[in-house]
C-alpha atoms as a PDB file:
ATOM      1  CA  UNK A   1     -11.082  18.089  -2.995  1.00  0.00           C
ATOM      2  CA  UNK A   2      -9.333  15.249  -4.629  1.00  0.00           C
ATOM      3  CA  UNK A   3      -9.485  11.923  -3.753  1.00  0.00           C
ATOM      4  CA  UNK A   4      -6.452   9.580  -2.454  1.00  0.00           C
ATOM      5  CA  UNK A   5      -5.700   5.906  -1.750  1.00  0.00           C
ATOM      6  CA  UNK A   6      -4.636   3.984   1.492  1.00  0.00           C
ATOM      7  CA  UNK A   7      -2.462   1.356   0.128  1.00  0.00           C
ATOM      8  CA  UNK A   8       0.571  -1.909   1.429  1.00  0.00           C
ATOM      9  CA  UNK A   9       3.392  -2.622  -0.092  1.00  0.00           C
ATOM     10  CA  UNK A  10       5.662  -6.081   0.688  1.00  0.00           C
ATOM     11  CA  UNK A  11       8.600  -8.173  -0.989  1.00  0.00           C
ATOM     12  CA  UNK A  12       6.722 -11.096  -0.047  1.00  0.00           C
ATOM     13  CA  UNK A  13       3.509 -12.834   0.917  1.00  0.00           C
ATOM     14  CA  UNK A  14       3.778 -12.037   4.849  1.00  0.00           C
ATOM     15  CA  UNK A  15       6.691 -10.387   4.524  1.00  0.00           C
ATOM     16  CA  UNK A  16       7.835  -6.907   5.320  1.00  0.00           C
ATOM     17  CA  UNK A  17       5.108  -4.170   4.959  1.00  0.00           C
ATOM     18  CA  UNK A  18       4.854  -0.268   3.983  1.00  0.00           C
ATOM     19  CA  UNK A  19       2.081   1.396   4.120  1.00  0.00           C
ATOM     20  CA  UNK A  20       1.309   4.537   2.080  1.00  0.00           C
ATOM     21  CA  UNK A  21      -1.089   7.122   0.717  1.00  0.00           C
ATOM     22  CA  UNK A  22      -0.938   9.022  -2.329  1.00  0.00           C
ATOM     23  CA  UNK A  23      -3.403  11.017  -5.080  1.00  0.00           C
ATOM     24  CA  UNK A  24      -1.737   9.100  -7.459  1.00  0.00           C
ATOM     25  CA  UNK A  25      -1.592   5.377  -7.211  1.00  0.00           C
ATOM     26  CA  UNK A  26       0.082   4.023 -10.600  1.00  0.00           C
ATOM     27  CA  UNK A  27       2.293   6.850 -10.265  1.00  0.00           C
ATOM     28  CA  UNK A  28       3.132   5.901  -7.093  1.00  0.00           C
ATOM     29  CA  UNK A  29       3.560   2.248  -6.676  1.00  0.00           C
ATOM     30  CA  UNK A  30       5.849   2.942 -10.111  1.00  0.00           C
ATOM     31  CA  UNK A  31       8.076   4.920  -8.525  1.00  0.00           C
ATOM     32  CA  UNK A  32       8.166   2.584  -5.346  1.00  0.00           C
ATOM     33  CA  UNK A  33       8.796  -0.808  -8.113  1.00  0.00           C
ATOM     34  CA  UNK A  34      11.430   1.712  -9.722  1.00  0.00           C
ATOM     35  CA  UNK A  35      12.949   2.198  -6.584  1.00  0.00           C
ATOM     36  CA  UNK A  36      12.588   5.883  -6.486  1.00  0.00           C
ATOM     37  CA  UNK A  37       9.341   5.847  -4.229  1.00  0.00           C
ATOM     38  CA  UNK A  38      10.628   5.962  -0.823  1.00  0.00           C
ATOM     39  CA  UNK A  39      14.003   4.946   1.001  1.00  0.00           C
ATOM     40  CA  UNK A  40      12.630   2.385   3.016  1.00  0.00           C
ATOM     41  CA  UNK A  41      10.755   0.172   0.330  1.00  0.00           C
ATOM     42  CA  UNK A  42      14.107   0.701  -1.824  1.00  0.00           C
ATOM     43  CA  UNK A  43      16.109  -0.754   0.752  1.00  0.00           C
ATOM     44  CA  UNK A  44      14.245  -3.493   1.108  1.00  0.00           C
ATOM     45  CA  UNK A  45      12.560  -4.399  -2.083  1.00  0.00           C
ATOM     46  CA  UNK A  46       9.165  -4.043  -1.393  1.00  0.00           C
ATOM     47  CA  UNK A  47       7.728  -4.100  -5.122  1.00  0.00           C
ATOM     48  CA  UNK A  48       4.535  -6.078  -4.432  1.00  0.00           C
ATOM     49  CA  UNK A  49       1.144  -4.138  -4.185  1.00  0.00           C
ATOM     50  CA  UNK A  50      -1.347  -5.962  -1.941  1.00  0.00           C
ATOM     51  CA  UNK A  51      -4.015  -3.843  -0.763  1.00  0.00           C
ATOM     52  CA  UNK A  52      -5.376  -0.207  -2.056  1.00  0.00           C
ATOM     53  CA  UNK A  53      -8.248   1.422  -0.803  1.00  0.00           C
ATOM     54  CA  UNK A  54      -9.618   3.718  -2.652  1.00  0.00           C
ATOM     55  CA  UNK A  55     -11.025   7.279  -0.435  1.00  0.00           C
ATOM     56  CA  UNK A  56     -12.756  10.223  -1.810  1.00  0.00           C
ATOM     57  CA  UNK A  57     -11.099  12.735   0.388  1.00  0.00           C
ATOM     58  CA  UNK A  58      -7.484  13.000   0.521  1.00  0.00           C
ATOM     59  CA  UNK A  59      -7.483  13.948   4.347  1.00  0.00           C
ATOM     60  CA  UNK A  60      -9.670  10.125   4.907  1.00  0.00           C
ATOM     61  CA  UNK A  61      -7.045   8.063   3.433  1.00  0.00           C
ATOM     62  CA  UNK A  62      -4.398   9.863   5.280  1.00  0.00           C
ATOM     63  CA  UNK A  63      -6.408   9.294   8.496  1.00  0.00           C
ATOM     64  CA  UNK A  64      -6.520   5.689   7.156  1.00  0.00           C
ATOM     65  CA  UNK A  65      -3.253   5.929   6.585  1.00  0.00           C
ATOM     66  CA  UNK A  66      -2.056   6.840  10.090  1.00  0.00           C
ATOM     67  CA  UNK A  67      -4.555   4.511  11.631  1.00  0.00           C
ATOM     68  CA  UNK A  68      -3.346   1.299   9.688  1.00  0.00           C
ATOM     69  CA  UNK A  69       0.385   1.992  10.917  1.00  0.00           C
ATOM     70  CA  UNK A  70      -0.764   2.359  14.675  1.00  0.00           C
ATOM     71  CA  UNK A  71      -2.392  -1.340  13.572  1.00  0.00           C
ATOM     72  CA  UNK A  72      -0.580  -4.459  15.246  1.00  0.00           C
ATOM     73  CA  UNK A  73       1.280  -6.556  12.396  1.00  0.00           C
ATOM     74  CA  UNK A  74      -1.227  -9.165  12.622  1.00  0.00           C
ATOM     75  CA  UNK A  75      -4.268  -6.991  11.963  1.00  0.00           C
ATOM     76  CA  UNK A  76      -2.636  -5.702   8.789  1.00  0.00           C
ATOM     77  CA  UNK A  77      -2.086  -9.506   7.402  1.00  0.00           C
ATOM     78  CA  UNK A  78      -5.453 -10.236   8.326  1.00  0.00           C
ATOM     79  CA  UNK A  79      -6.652  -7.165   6.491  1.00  0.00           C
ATOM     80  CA  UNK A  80      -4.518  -7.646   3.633  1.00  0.00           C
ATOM     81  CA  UNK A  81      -5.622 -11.364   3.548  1.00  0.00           C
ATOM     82  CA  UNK A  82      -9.605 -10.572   3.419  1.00  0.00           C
ATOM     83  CA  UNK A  83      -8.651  -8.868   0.333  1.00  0.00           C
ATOM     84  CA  UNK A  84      -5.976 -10.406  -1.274  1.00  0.00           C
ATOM     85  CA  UNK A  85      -5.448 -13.771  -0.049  1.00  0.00           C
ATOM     86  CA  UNK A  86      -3.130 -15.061  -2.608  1.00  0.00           C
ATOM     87  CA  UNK A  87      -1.212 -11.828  -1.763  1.00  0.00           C
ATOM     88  CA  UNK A  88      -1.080 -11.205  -5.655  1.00  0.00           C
ATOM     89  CA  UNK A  89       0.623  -7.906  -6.988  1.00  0.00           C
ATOM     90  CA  UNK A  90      -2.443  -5.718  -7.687  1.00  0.00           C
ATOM     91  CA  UNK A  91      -0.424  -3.582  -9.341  1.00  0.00           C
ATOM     92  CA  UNK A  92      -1.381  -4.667 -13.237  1.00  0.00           C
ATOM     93  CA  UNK A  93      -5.361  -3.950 -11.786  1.00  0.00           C
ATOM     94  CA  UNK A  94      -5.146  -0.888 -11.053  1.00  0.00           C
ATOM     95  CA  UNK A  95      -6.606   1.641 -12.958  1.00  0.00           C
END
């Protein structure tokens, strides 16, 4: 089974937030930054990639997927911040 990623989107340092999973992380934050990756992030900008976690099994970072959006907003800052406090756009470190 393929693997996947868990990963947040934002327009800003503790601004709005997506979260998402996909097989295909470049691929996908590209289409999000081309505005062609989901409705909501188009319609409000969210170009910035601030936290992916990478998962072995598709079906665990959908599970983290789901689980992270039940999350209070606070507990996803504070995650993204453990990992990215500058809140840089990992997007250029991805491989």
């Amino acid at each position: 089974m393929r693997g996947g990623w868990t990963y947040i989107m934002t327009n800003k340092p503790r601004g709005l937030l997506y979260v998402g999973v996909t097989n295909s992380l470049h691929v996908r934050v590209d289409q999000h930054r081309r505005g062609v990756g989901s409705d909501f992030c188009r319609q409000y900008n969210l170009h910035r990639l601030v936290l992916a976690e990478r998962h072995d099994h598709i079906a665990d970072a959908i599970a983290r997927e789901k689980a992270i959006k039940a999350w209070k907003r606070e507990w996803k800052i504070r995650l993204i911040e453990e990992m990215n406090p500058e809140w840089r756009d990992l997007f250029d470190f991805i491989v």
